[in-house]
C-alpha atoms as a PDB file:
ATOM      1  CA  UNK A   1     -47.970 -33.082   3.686  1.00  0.00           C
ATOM      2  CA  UNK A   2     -44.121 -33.932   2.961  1.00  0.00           C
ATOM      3  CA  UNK A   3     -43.260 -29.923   3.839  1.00  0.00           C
ATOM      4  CA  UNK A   4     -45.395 -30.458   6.949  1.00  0.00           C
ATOM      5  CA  UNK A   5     -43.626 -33.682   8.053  1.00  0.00           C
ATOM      6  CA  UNK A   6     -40.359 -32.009   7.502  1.00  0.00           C
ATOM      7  CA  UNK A   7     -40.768 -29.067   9.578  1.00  0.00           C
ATOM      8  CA  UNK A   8     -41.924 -31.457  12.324  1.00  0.00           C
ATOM      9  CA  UNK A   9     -38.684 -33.460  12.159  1.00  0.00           C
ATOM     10  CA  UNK A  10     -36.433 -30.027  12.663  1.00  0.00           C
ATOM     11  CA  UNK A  11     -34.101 -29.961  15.070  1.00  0.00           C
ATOM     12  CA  UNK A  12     -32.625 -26.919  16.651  1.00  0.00           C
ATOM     13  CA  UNK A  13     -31.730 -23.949  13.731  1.00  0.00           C
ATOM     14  CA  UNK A  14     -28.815 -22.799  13.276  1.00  0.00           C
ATOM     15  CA  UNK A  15     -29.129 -19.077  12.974  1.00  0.00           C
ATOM     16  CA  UNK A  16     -26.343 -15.957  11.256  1.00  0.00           C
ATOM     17  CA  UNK A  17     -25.182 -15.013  14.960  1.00  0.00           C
ATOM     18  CA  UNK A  18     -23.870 -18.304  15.267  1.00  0.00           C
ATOM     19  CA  UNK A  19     -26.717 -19.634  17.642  1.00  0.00           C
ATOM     20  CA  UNK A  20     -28.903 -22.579  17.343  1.00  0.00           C
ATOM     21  CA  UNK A  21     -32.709 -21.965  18.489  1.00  0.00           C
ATOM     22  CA  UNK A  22     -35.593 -23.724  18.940  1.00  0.00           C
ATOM     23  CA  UNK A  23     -36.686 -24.663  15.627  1.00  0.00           C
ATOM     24  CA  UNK A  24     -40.037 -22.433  15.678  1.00  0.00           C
ATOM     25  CA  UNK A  25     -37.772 -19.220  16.151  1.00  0.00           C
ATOM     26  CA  UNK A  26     -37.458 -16.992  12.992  1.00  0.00           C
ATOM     27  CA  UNK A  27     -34.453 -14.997  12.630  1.00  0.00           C
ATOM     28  CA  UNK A  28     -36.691 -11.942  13.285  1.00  0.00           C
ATOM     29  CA  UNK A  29     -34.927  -9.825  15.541  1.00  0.00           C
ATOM     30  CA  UNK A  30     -38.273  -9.660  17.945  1.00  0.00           C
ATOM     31  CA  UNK A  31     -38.705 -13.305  18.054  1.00  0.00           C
ATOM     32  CA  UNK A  32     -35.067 -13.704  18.954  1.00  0.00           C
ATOM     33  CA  UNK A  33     -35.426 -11.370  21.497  1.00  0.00           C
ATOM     34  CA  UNK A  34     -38.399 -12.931  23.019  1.00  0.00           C
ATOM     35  CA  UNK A  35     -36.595 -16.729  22.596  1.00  0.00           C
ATOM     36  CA  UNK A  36     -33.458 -15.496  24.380  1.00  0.00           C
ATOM     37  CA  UNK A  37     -34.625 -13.811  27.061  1.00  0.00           C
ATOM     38  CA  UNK A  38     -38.359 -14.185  27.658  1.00  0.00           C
ATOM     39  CA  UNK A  39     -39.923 -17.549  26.545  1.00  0.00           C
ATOM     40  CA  UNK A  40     -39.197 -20.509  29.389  1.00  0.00           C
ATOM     41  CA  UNK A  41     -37.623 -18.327  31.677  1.00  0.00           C
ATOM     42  CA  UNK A  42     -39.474 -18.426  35.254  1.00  0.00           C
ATOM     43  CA  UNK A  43     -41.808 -15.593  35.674  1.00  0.00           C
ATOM     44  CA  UNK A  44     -42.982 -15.270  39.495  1.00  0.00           C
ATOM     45  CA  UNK A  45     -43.995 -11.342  39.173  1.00  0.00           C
ATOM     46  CA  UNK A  46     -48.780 -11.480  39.553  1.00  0.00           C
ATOM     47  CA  UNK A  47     -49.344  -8.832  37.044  1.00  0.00           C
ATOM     48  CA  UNK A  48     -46.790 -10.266  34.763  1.00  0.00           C
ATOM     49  CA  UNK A  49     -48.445 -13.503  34.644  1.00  0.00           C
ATOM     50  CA  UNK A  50     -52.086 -12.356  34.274  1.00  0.00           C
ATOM     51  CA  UNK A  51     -50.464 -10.026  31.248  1.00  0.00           C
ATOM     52  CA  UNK A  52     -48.826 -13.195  29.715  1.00  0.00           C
ATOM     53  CA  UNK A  53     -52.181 -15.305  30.094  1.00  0.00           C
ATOM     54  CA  UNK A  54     -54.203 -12.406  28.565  1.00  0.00           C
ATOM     55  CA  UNK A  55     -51.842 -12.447  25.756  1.00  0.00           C
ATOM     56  CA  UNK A  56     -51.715 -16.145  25.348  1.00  0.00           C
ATOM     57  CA  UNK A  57     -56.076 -16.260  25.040  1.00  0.00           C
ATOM     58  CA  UNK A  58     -55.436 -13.465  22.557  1.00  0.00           C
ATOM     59  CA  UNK A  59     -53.299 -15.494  20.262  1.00  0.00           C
ATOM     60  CA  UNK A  60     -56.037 -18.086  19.402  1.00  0.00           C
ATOM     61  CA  UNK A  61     -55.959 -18.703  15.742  1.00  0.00           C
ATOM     62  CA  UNK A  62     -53.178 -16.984  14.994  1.00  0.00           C
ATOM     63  CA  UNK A  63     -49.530 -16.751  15.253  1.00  0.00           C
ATOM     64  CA  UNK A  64     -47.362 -15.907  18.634  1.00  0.00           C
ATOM     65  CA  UNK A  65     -45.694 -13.317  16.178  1.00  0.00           C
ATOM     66  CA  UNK A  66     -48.500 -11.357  15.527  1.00  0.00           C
ATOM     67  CA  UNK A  67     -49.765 -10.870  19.049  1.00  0.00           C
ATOM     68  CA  UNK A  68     -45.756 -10.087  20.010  1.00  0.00           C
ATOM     69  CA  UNK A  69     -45.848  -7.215  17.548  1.00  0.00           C
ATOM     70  CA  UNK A  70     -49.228  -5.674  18.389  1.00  0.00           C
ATOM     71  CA  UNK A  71     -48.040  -6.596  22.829  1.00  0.00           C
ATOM     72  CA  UNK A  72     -47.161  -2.374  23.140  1.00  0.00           C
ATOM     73  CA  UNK A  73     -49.932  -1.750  21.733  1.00  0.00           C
ATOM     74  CA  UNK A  74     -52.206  -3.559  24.027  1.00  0.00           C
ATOM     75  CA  UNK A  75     -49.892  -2.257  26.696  1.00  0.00           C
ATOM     76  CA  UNK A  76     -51.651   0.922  26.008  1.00  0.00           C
ATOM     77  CA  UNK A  77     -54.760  -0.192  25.405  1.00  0.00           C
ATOM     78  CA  UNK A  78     -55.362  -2.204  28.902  1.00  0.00           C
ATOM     79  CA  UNK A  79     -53.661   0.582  30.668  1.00  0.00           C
ATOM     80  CA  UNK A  80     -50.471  -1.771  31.349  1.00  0.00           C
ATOM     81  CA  UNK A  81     -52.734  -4.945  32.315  1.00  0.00           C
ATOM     82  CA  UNK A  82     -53.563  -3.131  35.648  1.00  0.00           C
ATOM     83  CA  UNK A  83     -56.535  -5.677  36.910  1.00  0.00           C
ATOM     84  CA  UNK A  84     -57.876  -3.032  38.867  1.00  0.00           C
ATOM     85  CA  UNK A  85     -58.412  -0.573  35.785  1.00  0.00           C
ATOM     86  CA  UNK A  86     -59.355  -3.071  33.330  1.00  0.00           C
ATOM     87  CA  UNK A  87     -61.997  -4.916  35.146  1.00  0.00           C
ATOM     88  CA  UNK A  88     -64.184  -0.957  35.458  1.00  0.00           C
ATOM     89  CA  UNK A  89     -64.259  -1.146  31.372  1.00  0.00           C
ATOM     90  CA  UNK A  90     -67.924  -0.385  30.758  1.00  0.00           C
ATOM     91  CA  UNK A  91     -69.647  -0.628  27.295  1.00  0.00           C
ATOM     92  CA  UNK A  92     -67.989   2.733  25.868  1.00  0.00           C
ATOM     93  CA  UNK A  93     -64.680   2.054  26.567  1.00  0.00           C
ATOM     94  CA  UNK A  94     -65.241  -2.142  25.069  1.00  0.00           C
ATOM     95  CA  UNK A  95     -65.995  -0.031  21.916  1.00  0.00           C
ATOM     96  CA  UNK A  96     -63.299   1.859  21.748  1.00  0.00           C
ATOM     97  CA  UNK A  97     -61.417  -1.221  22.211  1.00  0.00           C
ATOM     98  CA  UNK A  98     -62.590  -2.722  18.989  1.00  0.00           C
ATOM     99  CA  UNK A  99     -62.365   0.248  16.995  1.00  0.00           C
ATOM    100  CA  UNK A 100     -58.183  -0.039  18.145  1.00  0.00           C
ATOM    101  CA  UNK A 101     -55.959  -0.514  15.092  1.00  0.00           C
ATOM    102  CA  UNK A 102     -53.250  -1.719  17.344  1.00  0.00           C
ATOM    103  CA  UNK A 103     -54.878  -5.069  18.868  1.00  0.00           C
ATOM    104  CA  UNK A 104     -56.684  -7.738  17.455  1.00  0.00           C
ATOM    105  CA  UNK A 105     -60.121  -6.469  17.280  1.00  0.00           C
ATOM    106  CA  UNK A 106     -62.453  -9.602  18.233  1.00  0.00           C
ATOM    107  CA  UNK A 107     -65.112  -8.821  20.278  1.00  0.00           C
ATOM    108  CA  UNK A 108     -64.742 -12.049  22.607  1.00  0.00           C
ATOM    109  CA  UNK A 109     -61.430 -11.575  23.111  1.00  0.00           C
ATOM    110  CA  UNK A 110     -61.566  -8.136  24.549  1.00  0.00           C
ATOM    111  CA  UNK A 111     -64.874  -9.319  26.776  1.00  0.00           C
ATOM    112  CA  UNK A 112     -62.804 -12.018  27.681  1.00  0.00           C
ATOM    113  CA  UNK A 113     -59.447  -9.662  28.886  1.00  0.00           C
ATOM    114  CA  UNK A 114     -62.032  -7.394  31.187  1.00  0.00           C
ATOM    115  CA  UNK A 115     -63.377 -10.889  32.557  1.00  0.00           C
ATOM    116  CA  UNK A 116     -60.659 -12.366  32.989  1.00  0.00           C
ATOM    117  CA  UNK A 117     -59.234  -9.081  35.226  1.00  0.00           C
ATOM    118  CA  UNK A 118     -62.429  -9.528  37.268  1.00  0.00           C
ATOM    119  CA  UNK A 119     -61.549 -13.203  38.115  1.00  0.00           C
ATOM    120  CA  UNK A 120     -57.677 -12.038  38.619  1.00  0.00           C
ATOM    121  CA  UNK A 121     -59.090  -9.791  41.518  1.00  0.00           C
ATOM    122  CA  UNK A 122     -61.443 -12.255  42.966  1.00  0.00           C
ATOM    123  CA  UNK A 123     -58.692 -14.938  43.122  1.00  0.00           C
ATOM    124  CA  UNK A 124     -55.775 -12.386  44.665  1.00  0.00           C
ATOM    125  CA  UNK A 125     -58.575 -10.997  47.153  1.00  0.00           C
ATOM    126  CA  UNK A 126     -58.631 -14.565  48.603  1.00  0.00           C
ATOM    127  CA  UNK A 127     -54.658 -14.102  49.839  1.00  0.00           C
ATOM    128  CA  UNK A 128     -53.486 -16.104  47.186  1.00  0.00           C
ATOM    129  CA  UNK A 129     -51.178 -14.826  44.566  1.00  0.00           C
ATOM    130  CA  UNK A 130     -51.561 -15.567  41.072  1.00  0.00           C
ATOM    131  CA  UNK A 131     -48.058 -16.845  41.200  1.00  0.00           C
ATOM    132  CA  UNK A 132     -48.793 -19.564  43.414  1.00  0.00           C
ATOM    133  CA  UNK A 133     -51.599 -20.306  42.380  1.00  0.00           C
ATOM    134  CA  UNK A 134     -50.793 -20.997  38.751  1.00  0.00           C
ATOM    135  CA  UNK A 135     -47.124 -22.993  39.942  1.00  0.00           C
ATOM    136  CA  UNK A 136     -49.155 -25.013  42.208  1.00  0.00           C
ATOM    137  CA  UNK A 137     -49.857 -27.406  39.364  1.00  0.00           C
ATOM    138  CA  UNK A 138     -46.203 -27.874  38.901  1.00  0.00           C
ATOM    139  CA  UNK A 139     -45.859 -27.969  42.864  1.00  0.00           C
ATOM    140  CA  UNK A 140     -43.692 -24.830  42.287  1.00  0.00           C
ATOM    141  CA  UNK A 141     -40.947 -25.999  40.339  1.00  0.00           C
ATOM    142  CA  UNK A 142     -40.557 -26.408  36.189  1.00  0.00           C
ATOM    143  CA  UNK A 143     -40.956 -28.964  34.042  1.00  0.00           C
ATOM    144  CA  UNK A 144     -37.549 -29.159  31.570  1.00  0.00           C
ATOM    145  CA  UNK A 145     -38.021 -30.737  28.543  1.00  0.00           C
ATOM    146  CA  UNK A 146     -35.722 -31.431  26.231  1.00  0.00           C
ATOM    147  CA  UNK A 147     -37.374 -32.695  22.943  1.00  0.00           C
ATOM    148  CA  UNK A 148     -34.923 -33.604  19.832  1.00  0.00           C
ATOM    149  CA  UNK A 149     -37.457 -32.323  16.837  1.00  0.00           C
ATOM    150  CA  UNK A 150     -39.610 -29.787  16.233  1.00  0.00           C
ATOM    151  CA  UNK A 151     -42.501 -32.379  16.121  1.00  0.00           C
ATOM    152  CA  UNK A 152     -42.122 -33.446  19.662  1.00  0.00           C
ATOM    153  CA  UNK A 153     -42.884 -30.398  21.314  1.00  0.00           C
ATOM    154  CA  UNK A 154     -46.043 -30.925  23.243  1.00  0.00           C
ATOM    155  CA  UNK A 155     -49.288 -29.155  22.790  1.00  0.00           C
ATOM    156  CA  UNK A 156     -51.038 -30.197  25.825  1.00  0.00           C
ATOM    157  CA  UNK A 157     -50.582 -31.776  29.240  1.00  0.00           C
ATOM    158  CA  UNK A 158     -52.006 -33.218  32.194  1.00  0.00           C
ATOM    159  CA  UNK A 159     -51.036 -30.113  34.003  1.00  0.00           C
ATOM    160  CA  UNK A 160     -52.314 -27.712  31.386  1.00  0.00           C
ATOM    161  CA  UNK A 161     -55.353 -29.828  31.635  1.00  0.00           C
ATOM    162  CA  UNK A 162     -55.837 -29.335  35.357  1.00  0.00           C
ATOM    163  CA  UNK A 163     -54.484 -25.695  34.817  1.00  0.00           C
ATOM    164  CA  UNK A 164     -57.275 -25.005  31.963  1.00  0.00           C
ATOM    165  CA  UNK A 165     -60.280 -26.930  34.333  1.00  0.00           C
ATOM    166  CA  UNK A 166     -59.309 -24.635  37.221  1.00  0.00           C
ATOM    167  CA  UNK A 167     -58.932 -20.901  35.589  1.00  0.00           C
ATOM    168  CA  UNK A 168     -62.362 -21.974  34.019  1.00  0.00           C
ATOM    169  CA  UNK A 169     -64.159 -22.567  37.244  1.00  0.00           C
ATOM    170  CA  UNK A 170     -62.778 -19.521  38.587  1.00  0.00           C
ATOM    171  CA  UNK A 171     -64.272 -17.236  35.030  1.00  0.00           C
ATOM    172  CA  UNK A 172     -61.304 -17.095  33.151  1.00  0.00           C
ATOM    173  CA  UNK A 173     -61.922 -17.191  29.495  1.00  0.00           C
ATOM    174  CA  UNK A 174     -60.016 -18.045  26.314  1.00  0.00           C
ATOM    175  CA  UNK A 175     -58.030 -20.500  29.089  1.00  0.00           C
ATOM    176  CA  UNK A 176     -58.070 -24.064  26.755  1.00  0.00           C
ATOM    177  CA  UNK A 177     -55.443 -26.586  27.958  1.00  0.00           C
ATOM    178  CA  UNK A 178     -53.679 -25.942  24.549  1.00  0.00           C
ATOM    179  CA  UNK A 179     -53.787 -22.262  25.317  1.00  0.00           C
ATOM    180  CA  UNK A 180     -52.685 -23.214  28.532  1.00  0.00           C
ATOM    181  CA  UNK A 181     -49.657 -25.176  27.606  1.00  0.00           C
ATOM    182  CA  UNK A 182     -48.384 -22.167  25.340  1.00  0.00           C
ATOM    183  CA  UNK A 183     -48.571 -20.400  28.159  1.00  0.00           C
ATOM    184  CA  UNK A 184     -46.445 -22.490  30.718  1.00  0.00           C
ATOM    185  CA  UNK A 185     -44.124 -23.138  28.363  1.00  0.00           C
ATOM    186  CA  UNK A 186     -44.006 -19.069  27.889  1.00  0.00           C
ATOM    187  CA  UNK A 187     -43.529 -18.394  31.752  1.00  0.00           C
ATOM    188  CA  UNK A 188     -41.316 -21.223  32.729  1.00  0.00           C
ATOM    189  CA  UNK A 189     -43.424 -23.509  34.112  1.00  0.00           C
ATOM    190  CA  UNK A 190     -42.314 -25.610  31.091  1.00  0.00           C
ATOM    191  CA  UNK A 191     -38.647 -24.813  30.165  1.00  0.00           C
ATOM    192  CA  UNK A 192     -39.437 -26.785  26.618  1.00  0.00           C
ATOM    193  CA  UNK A 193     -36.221 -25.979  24.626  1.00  0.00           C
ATOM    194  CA  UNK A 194     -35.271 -28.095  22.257  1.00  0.00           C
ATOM    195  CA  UNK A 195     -31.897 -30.104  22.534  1.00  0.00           C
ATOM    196  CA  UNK A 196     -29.120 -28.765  21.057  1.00  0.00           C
ATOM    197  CA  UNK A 197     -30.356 -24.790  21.238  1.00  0.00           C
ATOM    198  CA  UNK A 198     -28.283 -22.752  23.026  1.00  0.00           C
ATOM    199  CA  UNK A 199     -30.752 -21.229  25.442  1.00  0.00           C
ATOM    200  CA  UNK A 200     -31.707 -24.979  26.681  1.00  0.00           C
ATOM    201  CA  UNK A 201     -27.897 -25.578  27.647  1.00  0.00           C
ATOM    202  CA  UNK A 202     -28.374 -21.841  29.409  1.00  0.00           C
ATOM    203  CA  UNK A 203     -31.009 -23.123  31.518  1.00  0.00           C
ATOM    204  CA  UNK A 204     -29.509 -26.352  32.574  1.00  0.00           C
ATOM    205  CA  UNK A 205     -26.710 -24.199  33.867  1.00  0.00           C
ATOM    206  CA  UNK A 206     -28.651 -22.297  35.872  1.00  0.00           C
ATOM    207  CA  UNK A 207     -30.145 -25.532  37.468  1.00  0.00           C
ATOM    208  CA  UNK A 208     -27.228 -26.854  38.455  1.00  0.00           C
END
């Protein structure tokens, strides 16, 4: 419990290049890659997003990390998250899926990727694009957030609520408002850098 409390009450970490980060950033050269240049950044591009949401459902249970390693991998494996590819998977090729070393082998997961490109189509073949579609509940612009600790970083929000209610009633799996959140914050929808790291003062820059 006292290790617990501590970590929540971390502030931005100072790291060997001389940078402070977000306090949930290892010094693994990955994750600093991904925290610099990737996570809260503004992501507009449809097949981008629907990759990033895919990716986000995957990580259920386990750690960001862990799907960020294995992400090539499932490059492969969904043929580069083309919707159009994934959402002819039949039965043989869902096998071959689960016998792949590379992702995270859970059967409702990878049922819930091919679904999930099946509902990607059926919204874009409306005329919307995923891209507004999923900023609408921001009305477009991001939410910047600028919490002291470690411990104040939000899980969950009104507009991951209405974000996880919506993808739901359109078929979209493995879409919970936590899961949800994660993935705003991961696209820019929520630019949720803590104070003091370097990429948060980055970001205000560009703003202005």
């Amino acid at each position: 419990m006292a290790a617990a409390t501590e970590r929540s009450q971390r502030g931005a970490v100072l790291h060997g290049d001389g940078k402070k980060r977000c306090a949930w950033c290892s010094e693994d050269p990955l994750y600093v890659a991904y925290h610099d240049e990737e996570w809260g950044r503004p992501l507009h591009d449809d097949e981008r997003l629907f990759e990033m949401l895919c990716l986000e459902g995957a990580q259920a249970g386990l750690s960001w990390l862990t799907i960020l390693r294995k992400r090539d991998n499932y490059r492969r494996a969904f043929d580069g998250f083309d919707a159009g590819k994934m959402a002819r998977y039949g039965a043989r090729r869902r096998e071959l899926l689960l016998q792949d070393a590379g992702i995270v082998r859970n059967r409702l997961k990878v049922a819930a990727f091919i679904g999930n490109a099946r509902a990607y189509l059926e919204l874009r073949e409306t005329g919307q694009s995923f891209d507004r579609y999923l900023w609408q509940f921001t009305d477009g612009r991001s939410l910047h957030l600028r919490p002291r600790h470690l411990g104040a970083v939000r899980t969950s929000s009104p507009e991951s609520d209405a974000m996880s209610r919506s993808l739901k009633g359109l078929g979209f799996r493995f879409v919970g408002t936590t899961i949800c959140y994660a993935f705003m914050q991961a696209v820019g929808i929520v630019d949720e850098h803590q104070r003091h790291c370097w990429a948060a003062a980055a970001t205000t820059r560009q703003r202005r």
